[in-house]
C-alpha atoms as a PDB file:
ATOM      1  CA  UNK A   1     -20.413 -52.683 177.059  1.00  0.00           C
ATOM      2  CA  UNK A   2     -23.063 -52.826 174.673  1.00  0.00           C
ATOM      3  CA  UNK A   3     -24.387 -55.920 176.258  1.00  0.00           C
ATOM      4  CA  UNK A   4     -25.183 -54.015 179.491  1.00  0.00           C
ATOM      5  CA  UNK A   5     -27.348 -51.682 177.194  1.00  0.00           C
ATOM      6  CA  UNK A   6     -30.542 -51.204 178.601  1.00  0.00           C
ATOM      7  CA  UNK A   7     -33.464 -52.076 176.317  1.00  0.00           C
ATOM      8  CA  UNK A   8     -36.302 -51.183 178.640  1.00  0.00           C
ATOM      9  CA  UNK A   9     -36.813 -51.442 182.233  1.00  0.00           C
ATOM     10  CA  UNK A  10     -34.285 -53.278 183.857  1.00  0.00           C
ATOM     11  CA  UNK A  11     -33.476 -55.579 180.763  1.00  0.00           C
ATOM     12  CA  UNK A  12     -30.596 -55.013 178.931  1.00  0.00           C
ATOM     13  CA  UNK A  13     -29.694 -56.789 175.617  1.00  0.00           C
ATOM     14  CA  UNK A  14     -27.638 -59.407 176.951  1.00  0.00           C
ATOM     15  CA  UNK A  15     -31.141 -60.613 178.810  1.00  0.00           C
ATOM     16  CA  UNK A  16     -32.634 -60.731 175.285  1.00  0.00           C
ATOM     17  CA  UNK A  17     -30.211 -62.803 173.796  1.00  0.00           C
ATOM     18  CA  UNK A  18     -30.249 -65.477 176.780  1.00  0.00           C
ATOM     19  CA  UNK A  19     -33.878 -65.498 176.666  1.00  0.00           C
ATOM     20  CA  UNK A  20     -33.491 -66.238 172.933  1.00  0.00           C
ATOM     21  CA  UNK A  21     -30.721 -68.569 173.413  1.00  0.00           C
ATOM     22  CA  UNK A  22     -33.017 -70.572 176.184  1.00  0.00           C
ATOM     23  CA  UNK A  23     -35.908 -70.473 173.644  1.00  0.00           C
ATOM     24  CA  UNK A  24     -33.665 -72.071 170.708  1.00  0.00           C
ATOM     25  CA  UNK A  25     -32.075 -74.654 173.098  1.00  0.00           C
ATOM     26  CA  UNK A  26     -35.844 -75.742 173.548  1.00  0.00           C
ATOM     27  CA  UNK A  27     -36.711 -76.085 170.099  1.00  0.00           C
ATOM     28  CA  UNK A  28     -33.759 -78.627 170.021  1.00  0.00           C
ATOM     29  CA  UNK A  29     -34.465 -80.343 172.862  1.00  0.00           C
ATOM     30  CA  UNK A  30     -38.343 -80.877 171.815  1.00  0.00           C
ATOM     31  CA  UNK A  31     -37.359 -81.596 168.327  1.00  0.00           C
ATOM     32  CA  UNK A  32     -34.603 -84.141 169.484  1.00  0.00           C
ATOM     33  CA  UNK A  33     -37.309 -85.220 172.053  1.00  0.00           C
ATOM     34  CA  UNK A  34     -40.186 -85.969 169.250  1.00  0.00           C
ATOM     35  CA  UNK A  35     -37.657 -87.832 167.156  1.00  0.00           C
ATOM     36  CA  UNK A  36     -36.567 -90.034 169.861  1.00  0.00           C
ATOM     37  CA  UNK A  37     -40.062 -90.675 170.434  1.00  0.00           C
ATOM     38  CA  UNK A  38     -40.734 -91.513 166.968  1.00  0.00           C
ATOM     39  CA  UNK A  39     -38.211 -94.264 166.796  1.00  0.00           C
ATOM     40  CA  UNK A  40     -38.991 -95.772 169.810  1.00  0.00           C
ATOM     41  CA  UNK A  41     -43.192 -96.441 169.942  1.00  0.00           C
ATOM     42  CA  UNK A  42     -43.538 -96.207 166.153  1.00  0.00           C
ATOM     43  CA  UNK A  43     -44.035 -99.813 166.089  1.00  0.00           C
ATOM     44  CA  UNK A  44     -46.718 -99.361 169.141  1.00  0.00           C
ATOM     45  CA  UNK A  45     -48.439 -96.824 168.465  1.00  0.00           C
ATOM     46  CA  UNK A  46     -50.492 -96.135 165.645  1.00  0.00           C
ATOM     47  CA  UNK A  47     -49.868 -92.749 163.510  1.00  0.00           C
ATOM     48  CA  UNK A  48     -52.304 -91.043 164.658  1.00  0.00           C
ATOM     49  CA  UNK A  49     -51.806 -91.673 168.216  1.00  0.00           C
ATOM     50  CA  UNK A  50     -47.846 -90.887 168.066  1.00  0.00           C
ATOM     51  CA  UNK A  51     -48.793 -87.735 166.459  1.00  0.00           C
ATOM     52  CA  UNK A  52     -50.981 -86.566 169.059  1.00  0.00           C
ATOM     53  CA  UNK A  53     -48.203 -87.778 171.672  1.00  0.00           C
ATOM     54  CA  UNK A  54     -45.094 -85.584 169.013  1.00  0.00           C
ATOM     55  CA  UNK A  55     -46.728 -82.300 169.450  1.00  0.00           C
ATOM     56  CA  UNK A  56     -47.855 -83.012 172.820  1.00  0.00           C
ATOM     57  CA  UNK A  57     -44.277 -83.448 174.550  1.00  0.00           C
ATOM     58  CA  UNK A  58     -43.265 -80.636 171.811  1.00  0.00           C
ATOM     59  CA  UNK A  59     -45.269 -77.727 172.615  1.00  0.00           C
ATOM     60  CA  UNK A  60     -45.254 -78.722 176.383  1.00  0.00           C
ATOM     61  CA  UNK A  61     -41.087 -78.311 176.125  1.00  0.00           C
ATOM     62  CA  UNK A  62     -41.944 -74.662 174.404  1.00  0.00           C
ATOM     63  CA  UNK A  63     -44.232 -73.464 177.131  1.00  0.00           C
ATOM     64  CA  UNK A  64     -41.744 -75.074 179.919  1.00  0.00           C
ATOM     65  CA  UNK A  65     -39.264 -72.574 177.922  1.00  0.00           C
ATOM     66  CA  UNK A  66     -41.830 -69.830 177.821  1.00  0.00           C
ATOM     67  CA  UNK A  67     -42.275 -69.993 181.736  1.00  0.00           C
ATOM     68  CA  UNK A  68     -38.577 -70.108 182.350  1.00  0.00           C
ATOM     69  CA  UNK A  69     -37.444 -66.952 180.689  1.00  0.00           C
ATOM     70  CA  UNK A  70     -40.697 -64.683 181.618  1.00  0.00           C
ATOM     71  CA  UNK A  71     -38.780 -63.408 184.685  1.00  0.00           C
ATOM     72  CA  UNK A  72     -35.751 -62.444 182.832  1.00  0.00           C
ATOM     73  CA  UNK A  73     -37.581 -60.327 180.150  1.00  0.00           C
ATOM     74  CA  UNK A  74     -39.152 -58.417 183.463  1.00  0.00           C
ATOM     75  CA  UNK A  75     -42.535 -60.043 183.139  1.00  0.00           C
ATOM     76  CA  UNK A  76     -43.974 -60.851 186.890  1.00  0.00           C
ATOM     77  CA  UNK A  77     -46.450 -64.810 186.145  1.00  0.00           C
ATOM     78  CA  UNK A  78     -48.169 -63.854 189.018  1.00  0.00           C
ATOM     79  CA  UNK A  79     -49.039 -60.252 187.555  1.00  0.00           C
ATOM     80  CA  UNK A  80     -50.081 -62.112 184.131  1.00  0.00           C
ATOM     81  CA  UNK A  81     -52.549 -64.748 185.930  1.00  0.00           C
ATOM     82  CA  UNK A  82     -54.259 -62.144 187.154  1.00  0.00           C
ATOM     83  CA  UNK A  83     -54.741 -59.805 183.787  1.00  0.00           C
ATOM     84  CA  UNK A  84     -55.262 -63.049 181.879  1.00  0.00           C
ATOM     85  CA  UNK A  85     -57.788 -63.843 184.019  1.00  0.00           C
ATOM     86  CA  UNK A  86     -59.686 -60.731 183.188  1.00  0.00           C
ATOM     87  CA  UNK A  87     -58.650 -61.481 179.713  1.00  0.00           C
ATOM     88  CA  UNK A  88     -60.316 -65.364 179.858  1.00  0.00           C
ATOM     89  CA  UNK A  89     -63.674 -63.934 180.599  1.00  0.00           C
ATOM     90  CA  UNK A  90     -63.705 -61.261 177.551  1.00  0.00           C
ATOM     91  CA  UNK A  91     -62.873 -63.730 175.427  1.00  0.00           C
ATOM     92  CA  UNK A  92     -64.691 -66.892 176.812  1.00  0.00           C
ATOM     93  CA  UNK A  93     -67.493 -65.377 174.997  1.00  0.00           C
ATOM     94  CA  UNK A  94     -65.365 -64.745 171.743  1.00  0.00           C
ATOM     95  CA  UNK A  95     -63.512 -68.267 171.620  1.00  0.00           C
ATOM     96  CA  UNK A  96     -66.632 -70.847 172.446  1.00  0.00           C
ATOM     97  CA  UNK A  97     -66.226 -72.037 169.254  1.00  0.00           C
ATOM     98  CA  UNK A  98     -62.650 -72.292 169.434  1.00  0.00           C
ATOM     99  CA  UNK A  99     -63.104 -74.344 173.207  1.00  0.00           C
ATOM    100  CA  UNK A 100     -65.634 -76.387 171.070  1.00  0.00           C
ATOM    101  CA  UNK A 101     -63.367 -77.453 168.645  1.00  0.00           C
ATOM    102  CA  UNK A 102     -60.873 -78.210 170.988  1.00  0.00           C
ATOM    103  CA  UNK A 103     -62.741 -80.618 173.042  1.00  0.00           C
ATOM    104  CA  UNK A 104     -64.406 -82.369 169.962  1.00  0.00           C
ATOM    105  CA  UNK A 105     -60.566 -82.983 169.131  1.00  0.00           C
ATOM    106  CA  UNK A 106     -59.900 -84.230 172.453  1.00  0.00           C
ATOM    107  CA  UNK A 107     -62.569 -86.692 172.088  1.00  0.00           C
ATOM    108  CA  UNK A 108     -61.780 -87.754 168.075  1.00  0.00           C
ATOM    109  CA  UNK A 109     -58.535 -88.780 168.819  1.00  0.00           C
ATOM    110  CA  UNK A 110     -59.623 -90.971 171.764  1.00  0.00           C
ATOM    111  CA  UNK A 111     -62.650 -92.556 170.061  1.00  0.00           C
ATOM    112  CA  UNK A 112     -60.359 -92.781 167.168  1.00  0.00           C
ATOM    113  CA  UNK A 113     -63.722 -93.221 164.710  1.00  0.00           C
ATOM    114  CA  UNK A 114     -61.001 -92.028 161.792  1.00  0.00           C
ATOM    115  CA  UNK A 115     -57.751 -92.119 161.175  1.00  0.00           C
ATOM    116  CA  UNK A 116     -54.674 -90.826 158.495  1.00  0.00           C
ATOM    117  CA  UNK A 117     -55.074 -92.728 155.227  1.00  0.00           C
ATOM    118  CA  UNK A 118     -58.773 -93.322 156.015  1.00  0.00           C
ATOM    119  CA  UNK A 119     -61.028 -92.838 153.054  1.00  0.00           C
ATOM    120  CA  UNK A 120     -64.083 -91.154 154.870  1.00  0.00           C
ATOM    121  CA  UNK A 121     -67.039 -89.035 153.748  1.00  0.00           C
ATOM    122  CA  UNK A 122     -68.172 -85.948 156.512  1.00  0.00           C
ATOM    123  CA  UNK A 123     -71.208 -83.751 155.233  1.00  0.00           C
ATOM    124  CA  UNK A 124     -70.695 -82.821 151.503  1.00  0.00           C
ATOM    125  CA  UNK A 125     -66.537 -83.577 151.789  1.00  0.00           C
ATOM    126  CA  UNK A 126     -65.066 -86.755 150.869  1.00  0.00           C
ATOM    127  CA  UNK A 127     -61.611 -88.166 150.261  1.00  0.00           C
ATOM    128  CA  UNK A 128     -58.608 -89.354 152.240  1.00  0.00           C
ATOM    129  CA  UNK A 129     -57.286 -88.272 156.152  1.00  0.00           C
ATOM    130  CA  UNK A 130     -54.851 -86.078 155.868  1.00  0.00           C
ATOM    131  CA  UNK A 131     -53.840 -84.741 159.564  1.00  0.00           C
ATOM    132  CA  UNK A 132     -55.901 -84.535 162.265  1.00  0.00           C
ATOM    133  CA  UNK A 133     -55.007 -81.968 165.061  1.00  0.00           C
ATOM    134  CA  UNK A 134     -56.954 -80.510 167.983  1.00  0.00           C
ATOM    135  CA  UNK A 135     -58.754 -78.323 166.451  1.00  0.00           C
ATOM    136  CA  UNK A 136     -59.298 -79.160 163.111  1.00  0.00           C
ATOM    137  CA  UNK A 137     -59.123 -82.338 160.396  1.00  0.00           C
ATOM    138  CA  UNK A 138     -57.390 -82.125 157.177  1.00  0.00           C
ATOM    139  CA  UNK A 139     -58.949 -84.214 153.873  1.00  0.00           C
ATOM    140  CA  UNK A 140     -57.630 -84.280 151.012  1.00  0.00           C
ATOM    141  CA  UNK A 141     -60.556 -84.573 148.646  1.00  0.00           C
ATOM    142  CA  UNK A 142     -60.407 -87.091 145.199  1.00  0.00           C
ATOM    143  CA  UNK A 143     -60.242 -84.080 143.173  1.00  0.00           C
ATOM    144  CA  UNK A 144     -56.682 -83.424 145.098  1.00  0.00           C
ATOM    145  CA  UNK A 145     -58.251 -80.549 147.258  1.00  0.00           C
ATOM    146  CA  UNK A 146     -57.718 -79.384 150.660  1.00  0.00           C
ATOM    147  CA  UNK A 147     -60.168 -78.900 152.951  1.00  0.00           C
ATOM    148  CA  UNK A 148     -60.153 -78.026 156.325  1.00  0.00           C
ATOM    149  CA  UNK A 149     -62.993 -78.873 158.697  1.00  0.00           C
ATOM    150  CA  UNK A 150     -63.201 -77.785 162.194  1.00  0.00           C
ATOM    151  CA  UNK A 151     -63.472 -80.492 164.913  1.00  0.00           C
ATOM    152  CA  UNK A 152     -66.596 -79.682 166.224  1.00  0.00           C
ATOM    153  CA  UNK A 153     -68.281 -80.420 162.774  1.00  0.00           C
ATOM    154  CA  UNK A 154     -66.233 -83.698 162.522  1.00  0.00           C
ATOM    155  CA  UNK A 155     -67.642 -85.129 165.682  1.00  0.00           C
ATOM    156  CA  UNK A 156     -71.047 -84.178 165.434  1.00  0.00           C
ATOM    157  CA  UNK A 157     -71.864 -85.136 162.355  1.00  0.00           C
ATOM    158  CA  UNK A 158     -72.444 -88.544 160.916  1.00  0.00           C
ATOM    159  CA  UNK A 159     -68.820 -90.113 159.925  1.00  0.00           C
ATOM    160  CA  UNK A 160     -68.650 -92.500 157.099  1.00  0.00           C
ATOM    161  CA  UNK A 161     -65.327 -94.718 157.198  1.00  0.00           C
ATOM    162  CA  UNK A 162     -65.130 -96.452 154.237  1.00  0.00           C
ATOM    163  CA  UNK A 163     -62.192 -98.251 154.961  1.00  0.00           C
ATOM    164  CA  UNK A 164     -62.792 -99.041 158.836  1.00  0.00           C
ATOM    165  CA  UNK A 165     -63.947-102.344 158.053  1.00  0.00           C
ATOM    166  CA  UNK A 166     -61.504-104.952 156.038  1.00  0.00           C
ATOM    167  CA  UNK A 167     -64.191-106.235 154.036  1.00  0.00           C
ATOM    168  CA  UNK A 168     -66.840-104.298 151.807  1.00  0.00           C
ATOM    169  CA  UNK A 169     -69.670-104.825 149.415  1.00  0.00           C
ATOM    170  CA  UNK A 170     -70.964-103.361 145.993  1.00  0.00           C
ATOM    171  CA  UNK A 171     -73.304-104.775 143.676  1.00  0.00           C
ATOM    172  CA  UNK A 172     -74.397-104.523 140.119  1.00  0.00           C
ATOM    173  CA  UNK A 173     -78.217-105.229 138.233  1.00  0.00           C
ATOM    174  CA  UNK A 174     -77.577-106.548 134.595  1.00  0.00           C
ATOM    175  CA  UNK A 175     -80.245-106.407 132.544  1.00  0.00           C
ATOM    176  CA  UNK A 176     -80.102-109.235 129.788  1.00  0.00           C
ATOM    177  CA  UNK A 177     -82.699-110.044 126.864  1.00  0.00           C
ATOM    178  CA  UNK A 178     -85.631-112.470 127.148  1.00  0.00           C
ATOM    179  CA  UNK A 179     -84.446-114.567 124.381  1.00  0.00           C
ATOM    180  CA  UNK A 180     -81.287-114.943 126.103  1.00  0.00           C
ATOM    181  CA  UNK A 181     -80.056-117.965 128.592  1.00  0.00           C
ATOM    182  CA  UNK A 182     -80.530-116.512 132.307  1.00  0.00           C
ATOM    183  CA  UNK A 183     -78.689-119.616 133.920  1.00  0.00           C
ATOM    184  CA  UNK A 184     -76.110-119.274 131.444  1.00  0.00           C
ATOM    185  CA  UNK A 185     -75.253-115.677 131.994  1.00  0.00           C
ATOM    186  CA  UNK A 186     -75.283-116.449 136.268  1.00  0.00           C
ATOM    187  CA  UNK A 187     -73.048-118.923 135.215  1.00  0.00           C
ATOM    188  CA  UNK A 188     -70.617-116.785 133.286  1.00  0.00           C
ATOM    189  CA  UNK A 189     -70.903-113.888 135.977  1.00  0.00           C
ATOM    190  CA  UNK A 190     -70.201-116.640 138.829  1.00  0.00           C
ATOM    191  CA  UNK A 191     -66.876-117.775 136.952  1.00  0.00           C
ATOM    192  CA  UNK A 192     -65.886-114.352 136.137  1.00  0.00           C
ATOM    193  CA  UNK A 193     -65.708-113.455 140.157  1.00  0.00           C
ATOM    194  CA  UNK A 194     -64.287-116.553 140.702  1.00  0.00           C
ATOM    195  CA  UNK A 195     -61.256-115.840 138.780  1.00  0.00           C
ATOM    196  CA  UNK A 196     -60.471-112.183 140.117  1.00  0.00           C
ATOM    197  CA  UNK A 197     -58.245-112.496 142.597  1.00  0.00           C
ATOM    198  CA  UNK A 198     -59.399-109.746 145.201  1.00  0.00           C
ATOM    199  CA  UNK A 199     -63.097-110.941 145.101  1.00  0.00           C
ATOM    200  CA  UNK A 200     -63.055-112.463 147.855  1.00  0.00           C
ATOM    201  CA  UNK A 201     -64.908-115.818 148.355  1.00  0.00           C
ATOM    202  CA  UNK A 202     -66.222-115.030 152.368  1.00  0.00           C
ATOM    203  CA  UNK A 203     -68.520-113.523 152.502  1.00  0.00           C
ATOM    204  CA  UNK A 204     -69.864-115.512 149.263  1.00  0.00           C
ATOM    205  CA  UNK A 205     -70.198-113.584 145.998  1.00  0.00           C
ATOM    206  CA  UNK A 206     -74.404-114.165 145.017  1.00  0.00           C
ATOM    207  CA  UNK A 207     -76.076-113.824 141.792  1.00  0.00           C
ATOM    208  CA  UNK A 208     -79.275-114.176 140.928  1.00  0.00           C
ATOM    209  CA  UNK A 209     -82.442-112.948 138.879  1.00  0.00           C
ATOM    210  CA  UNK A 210     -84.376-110.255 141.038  1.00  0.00           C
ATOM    211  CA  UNK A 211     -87.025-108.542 138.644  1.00  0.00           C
ATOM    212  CA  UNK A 212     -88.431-109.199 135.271  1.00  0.00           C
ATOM    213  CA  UNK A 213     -88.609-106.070 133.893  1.00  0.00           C
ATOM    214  CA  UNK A 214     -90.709-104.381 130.894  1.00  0.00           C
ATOM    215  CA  UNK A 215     -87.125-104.679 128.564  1.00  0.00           C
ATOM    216  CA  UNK A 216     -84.874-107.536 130.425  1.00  0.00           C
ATOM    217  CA  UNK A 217     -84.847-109.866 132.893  1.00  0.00           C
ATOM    218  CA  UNK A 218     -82.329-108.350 135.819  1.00  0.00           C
ATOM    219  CA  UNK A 219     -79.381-110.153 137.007  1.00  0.00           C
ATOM    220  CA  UNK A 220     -78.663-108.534 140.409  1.00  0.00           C
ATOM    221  CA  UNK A 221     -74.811-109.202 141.631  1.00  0.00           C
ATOM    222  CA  UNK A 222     -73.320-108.668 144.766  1.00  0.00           C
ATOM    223  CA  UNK A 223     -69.833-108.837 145.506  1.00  0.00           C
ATOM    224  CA  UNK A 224     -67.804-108.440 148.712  1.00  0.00           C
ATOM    225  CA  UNK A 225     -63.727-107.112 147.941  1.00  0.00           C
ATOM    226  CA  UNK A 226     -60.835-106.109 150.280  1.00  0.00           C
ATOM    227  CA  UNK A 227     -61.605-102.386 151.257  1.00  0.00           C
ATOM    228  CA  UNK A 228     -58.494-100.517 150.249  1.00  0.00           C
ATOM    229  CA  UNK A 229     -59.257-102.335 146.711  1.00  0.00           C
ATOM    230  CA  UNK A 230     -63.367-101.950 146.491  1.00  0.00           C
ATOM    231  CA  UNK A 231     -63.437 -99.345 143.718  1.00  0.00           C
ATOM    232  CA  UNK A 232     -60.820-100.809 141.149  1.00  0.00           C
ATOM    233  CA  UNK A 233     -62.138-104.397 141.963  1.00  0.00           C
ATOM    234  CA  UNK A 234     -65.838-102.803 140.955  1.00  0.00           C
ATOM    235  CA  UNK A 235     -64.782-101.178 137.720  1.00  0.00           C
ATOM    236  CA  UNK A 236     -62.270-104.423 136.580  1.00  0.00           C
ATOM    237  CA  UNK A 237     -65.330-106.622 137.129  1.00  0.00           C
ATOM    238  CA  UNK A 238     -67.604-105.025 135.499  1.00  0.00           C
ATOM    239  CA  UNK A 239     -65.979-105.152 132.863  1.00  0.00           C
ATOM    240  CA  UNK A 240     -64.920-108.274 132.256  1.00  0.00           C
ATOM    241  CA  UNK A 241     -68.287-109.484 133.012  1.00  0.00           C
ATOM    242  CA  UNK A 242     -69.721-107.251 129.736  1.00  0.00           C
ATOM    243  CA  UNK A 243     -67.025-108.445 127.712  1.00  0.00           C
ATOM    244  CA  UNK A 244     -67.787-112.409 128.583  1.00  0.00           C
ATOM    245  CA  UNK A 245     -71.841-111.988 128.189  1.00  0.00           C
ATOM    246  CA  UNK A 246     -70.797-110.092 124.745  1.00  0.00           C
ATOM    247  CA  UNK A 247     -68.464-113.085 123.504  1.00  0.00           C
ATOM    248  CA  UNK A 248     -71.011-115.917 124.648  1.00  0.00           C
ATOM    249  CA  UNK A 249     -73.655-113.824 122.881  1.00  0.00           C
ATOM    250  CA  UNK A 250     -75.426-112.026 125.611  1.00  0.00           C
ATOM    251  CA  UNK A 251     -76.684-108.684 125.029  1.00  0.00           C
ATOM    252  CA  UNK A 252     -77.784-105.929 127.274  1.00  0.00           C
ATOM    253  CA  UNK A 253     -81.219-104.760 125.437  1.00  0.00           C
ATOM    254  CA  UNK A 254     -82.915-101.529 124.630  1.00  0.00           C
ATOM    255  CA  UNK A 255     -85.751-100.522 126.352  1.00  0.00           C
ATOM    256  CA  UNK A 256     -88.522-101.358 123.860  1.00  0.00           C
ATOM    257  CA  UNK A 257     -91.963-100.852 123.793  1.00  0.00           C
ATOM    258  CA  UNK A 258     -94.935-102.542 122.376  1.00  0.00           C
ATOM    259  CA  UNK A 259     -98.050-100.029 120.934  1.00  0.00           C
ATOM    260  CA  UNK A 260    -101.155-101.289 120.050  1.00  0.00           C
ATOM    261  CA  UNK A 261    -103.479 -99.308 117.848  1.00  0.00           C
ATOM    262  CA  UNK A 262    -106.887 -99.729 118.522  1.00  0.00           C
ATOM    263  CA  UNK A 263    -108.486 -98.399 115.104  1.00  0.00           C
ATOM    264  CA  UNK A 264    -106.449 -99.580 112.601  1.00  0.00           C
ATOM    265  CA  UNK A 265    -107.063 -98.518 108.653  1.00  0.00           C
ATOM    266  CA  UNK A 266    -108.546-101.264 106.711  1.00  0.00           C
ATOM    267  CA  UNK A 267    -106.728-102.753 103.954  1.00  0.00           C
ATOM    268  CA  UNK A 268    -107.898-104.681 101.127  1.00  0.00           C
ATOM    269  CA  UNK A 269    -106.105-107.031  99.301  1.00  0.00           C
ATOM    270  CA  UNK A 270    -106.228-107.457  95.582  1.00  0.00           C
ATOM    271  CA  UNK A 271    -104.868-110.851  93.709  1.00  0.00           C
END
């Protein structure tokens, strides 16, 4: 029969296709596994975490599989320990970054400093959490690009989460002219922040005059707004506080300069 053929050694093609039916039994089992797991901690785990736990119990079915049908293809474990130990200490030296990257992912997804959907800012890279794995970190940049940045560089440098807190700041200087009503134009700002309905009231909102300056007299405002809506509350309030200083008559000047001549030119004046 030609499933008694002999493929090489004492495996015949009939091994081959049970080792490949074992292998595709697995897949089903870890993918049925994964999605069973899904359903059930979804709601107590965060994504991140049930991620991390998905590929886990996935890739742990695979290499149960892997184990399993070694002996059948004619491959002896014990005979493969041994060469891959030889084989570990060539390329120890060769993979050190890879080990690095590995255990910086380890740690990142148990310190949890980020996670998918955070807006974050790493070196010269910012924009939104795509995926993070054990060895590397997927952002997806504002410009809609992808970058991939190895774990090792994610967890030793300086992480900036700008959504890890619920509440965050930004702040504005508006110059106005001298001959203009400071009080009045803190009192239009104030109203304005009042009204918008993401500016949030706690921490306060504050408004004041910080510097006189050589063209205006600067209105500094600072303004604390639900994270996941700082940068469209920051650009709708500013604004709408130009367009109320504008109607009420407030202007932002130009710089201006006064020059005094020291030698001016005589005139004379005839009747």
């Amino acid at each position: 029969m030609i499933l008694d053929y002999i493929v090489y050694g004492d495996v015949t093609i009939s091994d081959l296709l049970l080792v490949i039916t074992i292998l595709f039994i697995a897949v089903i089992i870890a993918r049925i596994a994964t999605m069973n797991i899904k359903k059930m901690l979804s709601d107590k785990l965060s994504r991140d975490q049930l991620e991390l736990l998905n590929k886990i119990v996935y890739y742990s079915i695979i290499l149960v599989a892997l184990i399993a049908v070694l002996p059948i293809i004619g491959l002896n474990l014990t005979g493969l320990l041994v060469a891959g130990g030889f084989a570990g200490l060539v390329l120890g030296f060769a993979s050190q970054n890879i080990v690095a990257n590995l255990v910086s992912g380890i740690f990142l997804l148990s310190e949890r400093p980020i996670k998918i959907g955070d807006q974050i800012s790493i070196g010269d890279v910012s924009g939104f959490v795509e995926d993070i794995s054990i060895m590397s970190t997927i952002v997806r940049t504002y410009d809609g690009l992808y970058v991939r940045i190895p774990n090792e560089k994610v967890f030793t440098s300086n992480i900036i989460n700008y959504v890890a807190n619920p509440a965050r700041r930004f702040e504005y200087t508006i110059g106005i002219r001298y001959s203009d009503d400071a009080e009045k134009a803190i009192e239009i700002i104030k109203n304005i922040i009042e009204e918008h309905p993401f500016a949030l009231k706690h921490p306060q909102p504050t408004v004041f005059v910080e510097n006189l300056g050589e063209s205006s007299v600067d209105i500094v405002v600072k303004v604390w707004a639900p994270s996941t809506e700082w940068y469209s509350v920051k650009m709708d309030l500013l604004w709408k506080i130009k367009k109320a200083l504008e109607e009420n008559g407030i202007e932002i000047p130009f710089p201006q300069r006064v020059i005094w001549f020291a030698n001016q030119p005589k005139q004379s004046f005839e009747n």
